[in-house]
Structure formats: C-alpha cells, structure tokens
C-alpha atoms as a PDB file:
ATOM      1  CA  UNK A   1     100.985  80.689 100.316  1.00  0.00           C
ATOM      2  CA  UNK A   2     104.290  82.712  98.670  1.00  0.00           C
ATOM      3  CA  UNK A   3     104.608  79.610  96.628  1.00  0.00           C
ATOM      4  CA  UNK A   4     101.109  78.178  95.917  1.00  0.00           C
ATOM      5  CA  UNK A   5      98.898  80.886  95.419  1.00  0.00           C
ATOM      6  CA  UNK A   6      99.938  84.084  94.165  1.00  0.00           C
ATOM      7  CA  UNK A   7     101.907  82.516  90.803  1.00  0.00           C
ATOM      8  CA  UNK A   8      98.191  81.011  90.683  1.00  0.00           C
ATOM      9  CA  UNK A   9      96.835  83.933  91.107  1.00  0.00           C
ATOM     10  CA  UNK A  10      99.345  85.468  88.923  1.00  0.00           C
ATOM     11  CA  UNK A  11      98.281  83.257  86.120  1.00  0.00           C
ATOM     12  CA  UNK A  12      94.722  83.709  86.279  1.00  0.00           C
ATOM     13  CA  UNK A  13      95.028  87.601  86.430  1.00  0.00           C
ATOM     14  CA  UNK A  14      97.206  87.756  83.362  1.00  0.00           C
ATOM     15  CA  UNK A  15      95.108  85.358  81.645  1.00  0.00           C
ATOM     16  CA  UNK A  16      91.555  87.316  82.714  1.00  0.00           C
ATOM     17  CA  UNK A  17      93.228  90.598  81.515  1.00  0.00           C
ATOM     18  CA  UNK A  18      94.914  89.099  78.286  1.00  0.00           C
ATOM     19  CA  UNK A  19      98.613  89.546  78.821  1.00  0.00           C
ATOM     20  CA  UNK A  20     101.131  88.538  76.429  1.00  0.00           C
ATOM     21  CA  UNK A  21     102.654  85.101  77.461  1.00  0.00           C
ATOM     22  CA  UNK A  22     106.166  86.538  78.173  1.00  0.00           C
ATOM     23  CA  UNK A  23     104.381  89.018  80.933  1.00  0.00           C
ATOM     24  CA  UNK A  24     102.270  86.372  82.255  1.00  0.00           C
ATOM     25  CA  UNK A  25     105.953  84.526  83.144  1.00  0.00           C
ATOM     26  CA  UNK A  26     107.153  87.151  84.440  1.00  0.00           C
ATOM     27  CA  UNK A  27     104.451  87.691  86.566  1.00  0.00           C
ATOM     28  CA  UNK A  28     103.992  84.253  87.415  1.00  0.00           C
ATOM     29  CA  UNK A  29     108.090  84.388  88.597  1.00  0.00           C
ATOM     30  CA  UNK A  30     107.456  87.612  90.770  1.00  0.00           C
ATOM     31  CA  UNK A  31     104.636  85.700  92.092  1.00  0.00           C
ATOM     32  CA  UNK A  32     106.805  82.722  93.532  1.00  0.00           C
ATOM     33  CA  UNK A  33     109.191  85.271  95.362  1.00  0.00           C
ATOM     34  CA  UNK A  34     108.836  85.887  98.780  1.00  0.00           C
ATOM     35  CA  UNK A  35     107.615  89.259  99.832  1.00  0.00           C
ATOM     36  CA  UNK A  36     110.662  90.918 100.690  1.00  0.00           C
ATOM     37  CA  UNK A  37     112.584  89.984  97.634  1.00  0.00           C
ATOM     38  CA  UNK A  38     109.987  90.525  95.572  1.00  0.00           C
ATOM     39  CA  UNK A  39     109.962  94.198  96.986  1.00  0.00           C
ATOM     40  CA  UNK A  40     113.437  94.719  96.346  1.00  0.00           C
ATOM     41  CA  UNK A  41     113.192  93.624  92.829  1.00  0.00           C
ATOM     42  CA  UNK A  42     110.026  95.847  91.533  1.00  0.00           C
ATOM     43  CA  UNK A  43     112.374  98.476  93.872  1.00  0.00           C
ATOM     44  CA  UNK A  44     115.015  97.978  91.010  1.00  0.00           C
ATOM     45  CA  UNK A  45     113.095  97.863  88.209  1.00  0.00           C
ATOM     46  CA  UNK A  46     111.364 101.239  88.838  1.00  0.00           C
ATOM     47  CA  UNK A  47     114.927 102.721  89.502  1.00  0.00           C
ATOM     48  CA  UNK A  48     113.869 104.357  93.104  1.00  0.00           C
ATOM     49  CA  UNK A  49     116.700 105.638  95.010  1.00  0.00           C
ATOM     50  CA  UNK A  50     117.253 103.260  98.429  1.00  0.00           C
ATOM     51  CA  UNK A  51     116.833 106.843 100.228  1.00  0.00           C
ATOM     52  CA  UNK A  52     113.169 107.114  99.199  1.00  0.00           C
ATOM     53  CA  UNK A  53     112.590 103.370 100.796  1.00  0.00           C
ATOM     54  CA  UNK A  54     114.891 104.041 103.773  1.00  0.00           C
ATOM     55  CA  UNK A  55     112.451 107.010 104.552  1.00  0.00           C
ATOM     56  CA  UNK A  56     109.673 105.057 103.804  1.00  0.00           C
ATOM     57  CA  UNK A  57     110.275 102.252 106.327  1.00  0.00           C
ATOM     58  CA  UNK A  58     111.661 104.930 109.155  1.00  0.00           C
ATOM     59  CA  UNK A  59     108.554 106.485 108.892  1.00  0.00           C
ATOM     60  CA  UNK A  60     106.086 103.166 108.663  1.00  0.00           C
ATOM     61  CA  UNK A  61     107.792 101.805 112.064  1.00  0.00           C
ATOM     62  CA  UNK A  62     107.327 104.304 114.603  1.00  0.00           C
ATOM     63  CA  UNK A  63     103.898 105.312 112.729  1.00  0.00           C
ATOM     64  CA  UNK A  64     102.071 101.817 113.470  1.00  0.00           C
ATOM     65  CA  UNK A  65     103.613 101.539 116.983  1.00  0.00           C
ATOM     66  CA  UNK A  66     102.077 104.582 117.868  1.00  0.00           C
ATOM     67  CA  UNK A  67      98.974 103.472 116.288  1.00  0.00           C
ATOM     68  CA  UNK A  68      99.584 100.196 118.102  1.00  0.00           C
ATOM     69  CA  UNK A  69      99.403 101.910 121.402  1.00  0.00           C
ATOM     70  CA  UNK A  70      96.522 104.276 120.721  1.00  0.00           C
ATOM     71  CA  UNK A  71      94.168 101.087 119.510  1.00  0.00           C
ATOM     72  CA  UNK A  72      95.365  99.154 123.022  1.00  0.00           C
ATOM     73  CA  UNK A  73      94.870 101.733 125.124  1.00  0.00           C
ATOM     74  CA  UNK A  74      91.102 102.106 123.416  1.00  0.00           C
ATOM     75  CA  UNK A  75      90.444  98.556 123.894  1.00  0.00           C
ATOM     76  CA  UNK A  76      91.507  98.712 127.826  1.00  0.00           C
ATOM     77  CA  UNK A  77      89.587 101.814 128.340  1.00  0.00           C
ATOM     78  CA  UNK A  78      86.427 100.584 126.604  1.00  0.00           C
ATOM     79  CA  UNK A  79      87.028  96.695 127.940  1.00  0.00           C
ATOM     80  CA  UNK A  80      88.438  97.576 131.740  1.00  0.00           C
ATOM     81  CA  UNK A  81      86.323  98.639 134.925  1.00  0.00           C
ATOM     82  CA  UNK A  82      87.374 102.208 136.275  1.00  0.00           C
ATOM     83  CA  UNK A  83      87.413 100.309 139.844  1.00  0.00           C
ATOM     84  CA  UNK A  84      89.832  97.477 139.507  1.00  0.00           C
ATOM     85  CA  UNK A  85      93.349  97.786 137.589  1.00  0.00           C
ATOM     86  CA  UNK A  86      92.970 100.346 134.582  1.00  0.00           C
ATOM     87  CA  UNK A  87      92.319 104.043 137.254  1.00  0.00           C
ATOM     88  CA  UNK A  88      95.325 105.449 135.244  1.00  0.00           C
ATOM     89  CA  UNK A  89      93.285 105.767 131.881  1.00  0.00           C
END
C-alpha cells in the first residue's frame, strides 16, 4: 500500500488541487516513504524539538492501553453470563 497507493493518491490530490509540478514530486516522494520515515522527515522540516515527539508518544502508549482495557472489559461484561466465568466484573 506504502508504495502503490498513496504516491497515487499523492498525484491525484496535487493534480485535483492544482499544485505546482515541483510540489506534486515532492509529494509524490513523501508518498512512497514508509510511515515512520515519513514522520520523521515532515518532523524535520517543521523544525519540532524531538522533546515535543518524545512526549507525544509517552503519552499515546499508556493512553490507548488503558483505552484498550476499558473497551475489553465492556465487551466481556456486555458479551459474558454473570453465572459462568466473568463474576469478577
């Protein structure tokens, strides 16, 4: 998909919003990255300090565990009968 689609779709956006030819490259280039390289190079082109994405991912982590948790433990409460296993929820 990385390498198929989204320089495709890169392409059609810059050509549906008229874009210059030397942004539609670039887009088209950023596009063909993968998604964690790509991240680190818009990171470096805005200029935001690694502390601000450090915080960022510390705080994404943790966060959708604990949302994780609290959408499994709705599913076994809504999904499991009170009499068998689940007498804990």
């Amino acid at each position: 998909m990385c390498y198929g689609m989204m320089p495709l779709l890169a392409l059609g956006l810059g050509k549906a919003f008229g874009l210059p030819t030397e942004i539609i490259a670039g887009m088209v280039l950023v596009g063909s990255i993968n998604g964690g390289q790509a991240s680190n190079l818009c990171t470096y082109i805005a200029k935001v300090r690694a502390r601000v994405c450090l915080f960022l991912s510390m705080m994404a982590l943790p966060l959708t565990v604990r949302l994780s948790v609290i959408f499994l433990l709705f599913l076994f409460r809504f999904f499991a009968h009170r009499d068998r296993v689940f007498t804990f929820l």
